[in-house]
N, C-alpha and C. Protein backbone atom coordinates (compact mmCIF):
# COMPACT_ATOMS: atom_id res chain seq x y z
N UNK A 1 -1.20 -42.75 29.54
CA UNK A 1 -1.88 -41.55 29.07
C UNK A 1 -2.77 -41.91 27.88
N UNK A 2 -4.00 -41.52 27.83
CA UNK A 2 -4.84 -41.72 26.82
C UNK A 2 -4.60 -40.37 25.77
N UNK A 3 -5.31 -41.06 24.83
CA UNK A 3 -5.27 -40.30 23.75
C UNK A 3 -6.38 -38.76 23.92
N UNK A 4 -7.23 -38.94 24.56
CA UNK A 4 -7.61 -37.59 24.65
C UNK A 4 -7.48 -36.99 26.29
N UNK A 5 -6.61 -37.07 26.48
CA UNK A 5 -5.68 -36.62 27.98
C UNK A 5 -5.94 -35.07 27.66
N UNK A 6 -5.52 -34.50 26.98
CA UNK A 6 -5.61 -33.07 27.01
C UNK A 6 -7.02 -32.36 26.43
N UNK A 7 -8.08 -33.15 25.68
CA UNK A 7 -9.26 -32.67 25.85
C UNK A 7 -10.29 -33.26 27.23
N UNK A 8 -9.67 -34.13 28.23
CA UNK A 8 -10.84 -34.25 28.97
C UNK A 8 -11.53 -33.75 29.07
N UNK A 9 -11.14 -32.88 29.62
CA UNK A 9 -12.32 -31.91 30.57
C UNK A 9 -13.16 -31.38 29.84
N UNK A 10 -13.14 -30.99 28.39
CA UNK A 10 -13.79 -30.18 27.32
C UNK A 10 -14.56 -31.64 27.36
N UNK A 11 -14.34 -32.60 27.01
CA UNK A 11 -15.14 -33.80 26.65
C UNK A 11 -16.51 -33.92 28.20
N UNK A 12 -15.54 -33.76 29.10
CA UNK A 12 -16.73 -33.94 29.91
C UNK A 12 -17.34 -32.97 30.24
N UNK A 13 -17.33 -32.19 30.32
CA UNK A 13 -18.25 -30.92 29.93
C UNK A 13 -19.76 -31.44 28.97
N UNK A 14 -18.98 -31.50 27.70
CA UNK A 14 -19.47 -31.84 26.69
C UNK A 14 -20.23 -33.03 27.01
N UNK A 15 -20.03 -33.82 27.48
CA UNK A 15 -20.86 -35.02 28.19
C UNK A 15 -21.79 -34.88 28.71
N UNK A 16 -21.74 -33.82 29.96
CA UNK A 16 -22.68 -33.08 30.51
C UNK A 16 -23.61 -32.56 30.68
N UNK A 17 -23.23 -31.43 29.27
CA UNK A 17 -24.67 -30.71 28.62
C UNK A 17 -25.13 -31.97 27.65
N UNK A 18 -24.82 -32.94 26.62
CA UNK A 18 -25.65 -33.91 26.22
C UNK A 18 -26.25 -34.58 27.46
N UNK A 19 -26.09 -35.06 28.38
CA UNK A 19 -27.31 -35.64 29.51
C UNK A 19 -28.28 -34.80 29.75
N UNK A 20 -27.84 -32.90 29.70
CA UNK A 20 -28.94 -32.26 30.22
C UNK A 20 -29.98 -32.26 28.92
N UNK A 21 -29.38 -32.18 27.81
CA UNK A 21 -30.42 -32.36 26.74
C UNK A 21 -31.59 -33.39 26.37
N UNK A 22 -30.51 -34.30 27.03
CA UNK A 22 -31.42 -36.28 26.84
C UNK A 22 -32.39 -35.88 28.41
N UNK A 23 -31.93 -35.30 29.60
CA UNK A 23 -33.48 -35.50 30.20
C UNK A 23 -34.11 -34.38 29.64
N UNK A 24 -33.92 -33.35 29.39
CA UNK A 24 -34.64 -32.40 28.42
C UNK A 24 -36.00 -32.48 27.62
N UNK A 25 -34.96 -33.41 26.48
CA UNK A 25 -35.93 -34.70 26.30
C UNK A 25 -36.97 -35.48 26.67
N UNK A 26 -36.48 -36.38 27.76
CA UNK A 26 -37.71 -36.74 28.41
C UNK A 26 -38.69 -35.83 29.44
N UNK A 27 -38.44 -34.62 29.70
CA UNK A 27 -39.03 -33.86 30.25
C UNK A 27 -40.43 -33.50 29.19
N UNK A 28 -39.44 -33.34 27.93
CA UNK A 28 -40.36 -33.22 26.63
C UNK A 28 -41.89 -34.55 26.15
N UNK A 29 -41.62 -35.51 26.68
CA UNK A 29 -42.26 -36.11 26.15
C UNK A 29 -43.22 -36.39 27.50
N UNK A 30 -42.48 -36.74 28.80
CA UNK A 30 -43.69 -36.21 29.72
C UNK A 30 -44.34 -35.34 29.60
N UNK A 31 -44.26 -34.20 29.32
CA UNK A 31 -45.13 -32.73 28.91
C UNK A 31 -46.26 -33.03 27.47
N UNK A 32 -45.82 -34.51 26.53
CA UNK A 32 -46.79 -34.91 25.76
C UNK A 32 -46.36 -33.50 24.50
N UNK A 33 -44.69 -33.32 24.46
CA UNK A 33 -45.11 -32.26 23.43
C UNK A 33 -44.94 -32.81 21.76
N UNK A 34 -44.92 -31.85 21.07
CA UNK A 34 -45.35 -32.32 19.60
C UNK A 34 -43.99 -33.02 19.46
N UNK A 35 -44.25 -34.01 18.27
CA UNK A 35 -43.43 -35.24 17.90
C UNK A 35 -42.28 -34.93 17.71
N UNK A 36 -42.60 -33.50 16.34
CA UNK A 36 -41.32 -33.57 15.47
C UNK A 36 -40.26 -32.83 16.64
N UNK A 37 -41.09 -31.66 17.25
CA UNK A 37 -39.58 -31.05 18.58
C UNK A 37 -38.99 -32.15 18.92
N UNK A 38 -39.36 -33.36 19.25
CA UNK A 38 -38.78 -34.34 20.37
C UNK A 38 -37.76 -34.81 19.56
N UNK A 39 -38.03 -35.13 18.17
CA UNK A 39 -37.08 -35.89 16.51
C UNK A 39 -36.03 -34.91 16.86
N UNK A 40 -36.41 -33.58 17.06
CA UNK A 40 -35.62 -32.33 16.39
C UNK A 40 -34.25 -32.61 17.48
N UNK A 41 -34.42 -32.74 18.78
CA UNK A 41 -33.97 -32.67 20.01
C UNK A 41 -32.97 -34.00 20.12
N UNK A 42 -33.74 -35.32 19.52
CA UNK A 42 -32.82 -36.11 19.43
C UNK A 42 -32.09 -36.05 18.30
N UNK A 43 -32.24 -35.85 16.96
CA UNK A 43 -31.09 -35.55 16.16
C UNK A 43 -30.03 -34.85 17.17
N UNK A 44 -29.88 -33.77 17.29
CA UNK A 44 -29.09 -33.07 18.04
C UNK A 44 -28.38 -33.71 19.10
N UNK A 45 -28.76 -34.33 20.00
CA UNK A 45 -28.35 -35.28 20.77
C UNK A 45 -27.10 -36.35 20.17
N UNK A 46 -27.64 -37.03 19.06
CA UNK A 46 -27.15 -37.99 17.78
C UNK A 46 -25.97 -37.31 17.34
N UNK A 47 -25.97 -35.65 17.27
CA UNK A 47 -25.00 -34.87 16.52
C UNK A 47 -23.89 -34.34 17.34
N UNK A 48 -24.42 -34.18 18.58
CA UNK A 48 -23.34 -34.39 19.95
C UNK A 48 -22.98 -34.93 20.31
N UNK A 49 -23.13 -36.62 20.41
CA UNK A 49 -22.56 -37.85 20.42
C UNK A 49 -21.77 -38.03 19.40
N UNK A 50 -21.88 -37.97 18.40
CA UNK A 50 -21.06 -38.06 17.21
C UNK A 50 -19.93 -37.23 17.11
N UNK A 51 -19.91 -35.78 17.58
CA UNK A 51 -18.44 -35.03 17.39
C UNK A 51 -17.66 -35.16 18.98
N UNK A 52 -18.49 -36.21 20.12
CA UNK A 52 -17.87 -36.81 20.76
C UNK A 52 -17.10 -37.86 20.43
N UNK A 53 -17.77 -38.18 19.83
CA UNK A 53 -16.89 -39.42 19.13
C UNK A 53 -15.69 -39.19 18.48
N UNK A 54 -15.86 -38.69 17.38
CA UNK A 54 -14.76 -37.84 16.32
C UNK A 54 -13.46 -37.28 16.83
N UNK A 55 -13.65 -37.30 17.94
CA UNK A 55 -12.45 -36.16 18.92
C UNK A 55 -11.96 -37.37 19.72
N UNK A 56 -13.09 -39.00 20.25
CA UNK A 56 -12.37 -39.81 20.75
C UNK A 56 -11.49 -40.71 19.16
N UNK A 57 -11.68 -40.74 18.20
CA UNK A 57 -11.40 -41.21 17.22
C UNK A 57 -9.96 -40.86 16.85
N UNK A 58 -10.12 -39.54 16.60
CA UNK A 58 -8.62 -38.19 16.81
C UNK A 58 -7.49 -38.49 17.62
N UNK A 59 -8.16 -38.73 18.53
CA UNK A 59 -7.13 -38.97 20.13
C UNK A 59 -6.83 -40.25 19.83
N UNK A 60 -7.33 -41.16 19.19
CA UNK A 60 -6.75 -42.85 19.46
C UNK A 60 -5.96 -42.37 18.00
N UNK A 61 -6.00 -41.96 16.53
CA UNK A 61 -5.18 -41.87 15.88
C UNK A 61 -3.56 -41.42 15.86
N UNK A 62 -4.11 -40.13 16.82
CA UNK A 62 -2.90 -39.21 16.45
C UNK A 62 -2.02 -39.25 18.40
N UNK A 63 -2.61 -40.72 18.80
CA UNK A 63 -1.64 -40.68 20.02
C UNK A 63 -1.46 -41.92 20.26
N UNK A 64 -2.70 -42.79 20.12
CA UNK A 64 -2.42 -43.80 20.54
C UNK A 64 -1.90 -44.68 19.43
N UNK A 65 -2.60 -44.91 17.84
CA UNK A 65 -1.94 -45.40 17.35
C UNK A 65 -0.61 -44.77 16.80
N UNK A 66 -0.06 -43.64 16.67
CA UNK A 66 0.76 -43.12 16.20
C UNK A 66 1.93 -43.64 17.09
N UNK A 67 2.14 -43.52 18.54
CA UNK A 67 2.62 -44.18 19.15
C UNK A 67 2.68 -45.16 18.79
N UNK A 68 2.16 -46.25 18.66
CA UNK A 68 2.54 -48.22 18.27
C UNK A 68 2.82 -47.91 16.67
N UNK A 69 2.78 -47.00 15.93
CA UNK A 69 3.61 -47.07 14.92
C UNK A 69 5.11 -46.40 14.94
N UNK A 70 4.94 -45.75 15.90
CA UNK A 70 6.43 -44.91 16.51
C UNK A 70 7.31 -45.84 16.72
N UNK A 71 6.66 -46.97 17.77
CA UNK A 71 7.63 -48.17 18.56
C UNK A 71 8.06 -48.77 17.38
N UNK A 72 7.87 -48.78 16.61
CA UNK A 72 8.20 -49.94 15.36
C UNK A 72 7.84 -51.57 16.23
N UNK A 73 6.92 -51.26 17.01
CA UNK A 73 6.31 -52.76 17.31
C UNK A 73 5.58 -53.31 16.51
N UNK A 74 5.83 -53.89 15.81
CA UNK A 74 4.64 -54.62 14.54
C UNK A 74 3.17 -55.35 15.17
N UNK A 75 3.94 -56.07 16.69
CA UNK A 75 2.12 -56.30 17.07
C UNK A 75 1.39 -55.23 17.64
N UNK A 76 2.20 -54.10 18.08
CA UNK A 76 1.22 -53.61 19.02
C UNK A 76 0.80 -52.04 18.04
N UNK A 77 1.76 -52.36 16.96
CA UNK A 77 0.96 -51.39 16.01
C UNK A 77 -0.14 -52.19 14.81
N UNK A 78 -0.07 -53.21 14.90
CA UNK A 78 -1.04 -54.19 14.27
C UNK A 78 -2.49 -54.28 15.28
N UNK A 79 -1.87 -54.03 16.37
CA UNK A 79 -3.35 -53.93 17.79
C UNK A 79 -4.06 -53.10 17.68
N UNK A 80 -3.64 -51.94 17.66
CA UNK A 80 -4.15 -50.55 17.66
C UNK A 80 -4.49 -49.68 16.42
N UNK A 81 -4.07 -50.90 15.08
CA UNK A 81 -4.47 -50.20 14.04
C UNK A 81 -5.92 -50.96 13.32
N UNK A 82 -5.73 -52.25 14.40
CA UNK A 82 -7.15 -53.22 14.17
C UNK A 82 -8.09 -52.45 15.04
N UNK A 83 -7.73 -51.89 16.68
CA UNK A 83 -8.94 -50.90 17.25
C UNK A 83 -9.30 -50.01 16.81
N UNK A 84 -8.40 -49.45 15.82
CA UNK A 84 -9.25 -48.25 14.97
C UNK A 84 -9.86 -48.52 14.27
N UNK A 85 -9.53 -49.20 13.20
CA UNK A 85 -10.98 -49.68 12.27
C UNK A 85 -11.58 -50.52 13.14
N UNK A 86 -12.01 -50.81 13.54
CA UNK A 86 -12.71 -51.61 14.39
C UNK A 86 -14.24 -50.28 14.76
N UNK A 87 -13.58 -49.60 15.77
CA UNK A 87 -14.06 -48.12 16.26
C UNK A 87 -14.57 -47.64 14.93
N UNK A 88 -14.13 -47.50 13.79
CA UNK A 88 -14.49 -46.65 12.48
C UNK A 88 -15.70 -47.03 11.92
N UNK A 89 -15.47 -48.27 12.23
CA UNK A 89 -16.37 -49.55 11.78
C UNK A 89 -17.74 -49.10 12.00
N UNK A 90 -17.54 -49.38 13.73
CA UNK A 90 -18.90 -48.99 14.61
C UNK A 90 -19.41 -47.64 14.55
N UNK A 91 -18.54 -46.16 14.09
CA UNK A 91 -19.04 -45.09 14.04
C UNK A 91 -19.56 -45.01 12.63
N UNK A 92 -19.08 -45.45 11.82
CA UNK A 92 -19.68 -45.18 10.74
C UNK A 92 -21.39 -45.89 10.52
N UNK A 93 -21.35 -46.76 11.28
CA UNK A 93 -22.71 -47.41 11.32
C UNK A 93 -23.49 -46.84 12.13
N UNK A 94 -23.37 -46.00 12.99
CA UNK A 94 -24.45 -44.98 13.55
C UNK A 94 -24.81 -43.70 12.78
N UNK A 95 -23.83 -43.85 11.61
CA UNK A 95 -24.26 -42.25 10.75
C UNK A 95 -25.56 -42.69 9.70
């Protein structure tokens, strides 16, 4: 069971309408429209990816690593507490 098992479906949803936005997007720029809408459109995009993220971030804290600190397994809570920062790492560098 993954850590966001009980938001799937909200996630993919959410997945969803960000693709319809990204061709949106390029619908936008085939049409040749003004710059800043297109900026405006991808921020937003950027800001929906991101609280996708946040919710996959959530789900690996409060299930997956919480679990390998539950087991009192020292490696496999040493595994999963290196994939989180790891993950933190990489999200924080897209902000």
């Amino acid at each position: 069971m993954t850590g966001y098992a009980h938001d799937k479906d909200a996630l993919i949803k959410r997945l969803h309408r960000i693709e319809g936005q990204v061709r949106g997007i390029e619908r936008m720029v085939d049409e040749d429209r003004y710059c800043i809408d297109i900026l405006t459109q991808i921020a937003a995009v950027r800001t929906a990816l991101e609280q996708v993220g946040a919710k996959l971030l959530e789900g690996h804290v409060t299930h997956c690593l919480a679990d390998a600190l539950a087991s009192r397994d020292e490696q496999a809570a040493s595994v999963k507490t290196a994939e989180m920062l790891d993950a933190v790492q990489r999200f924080v560098k897209t902000q």
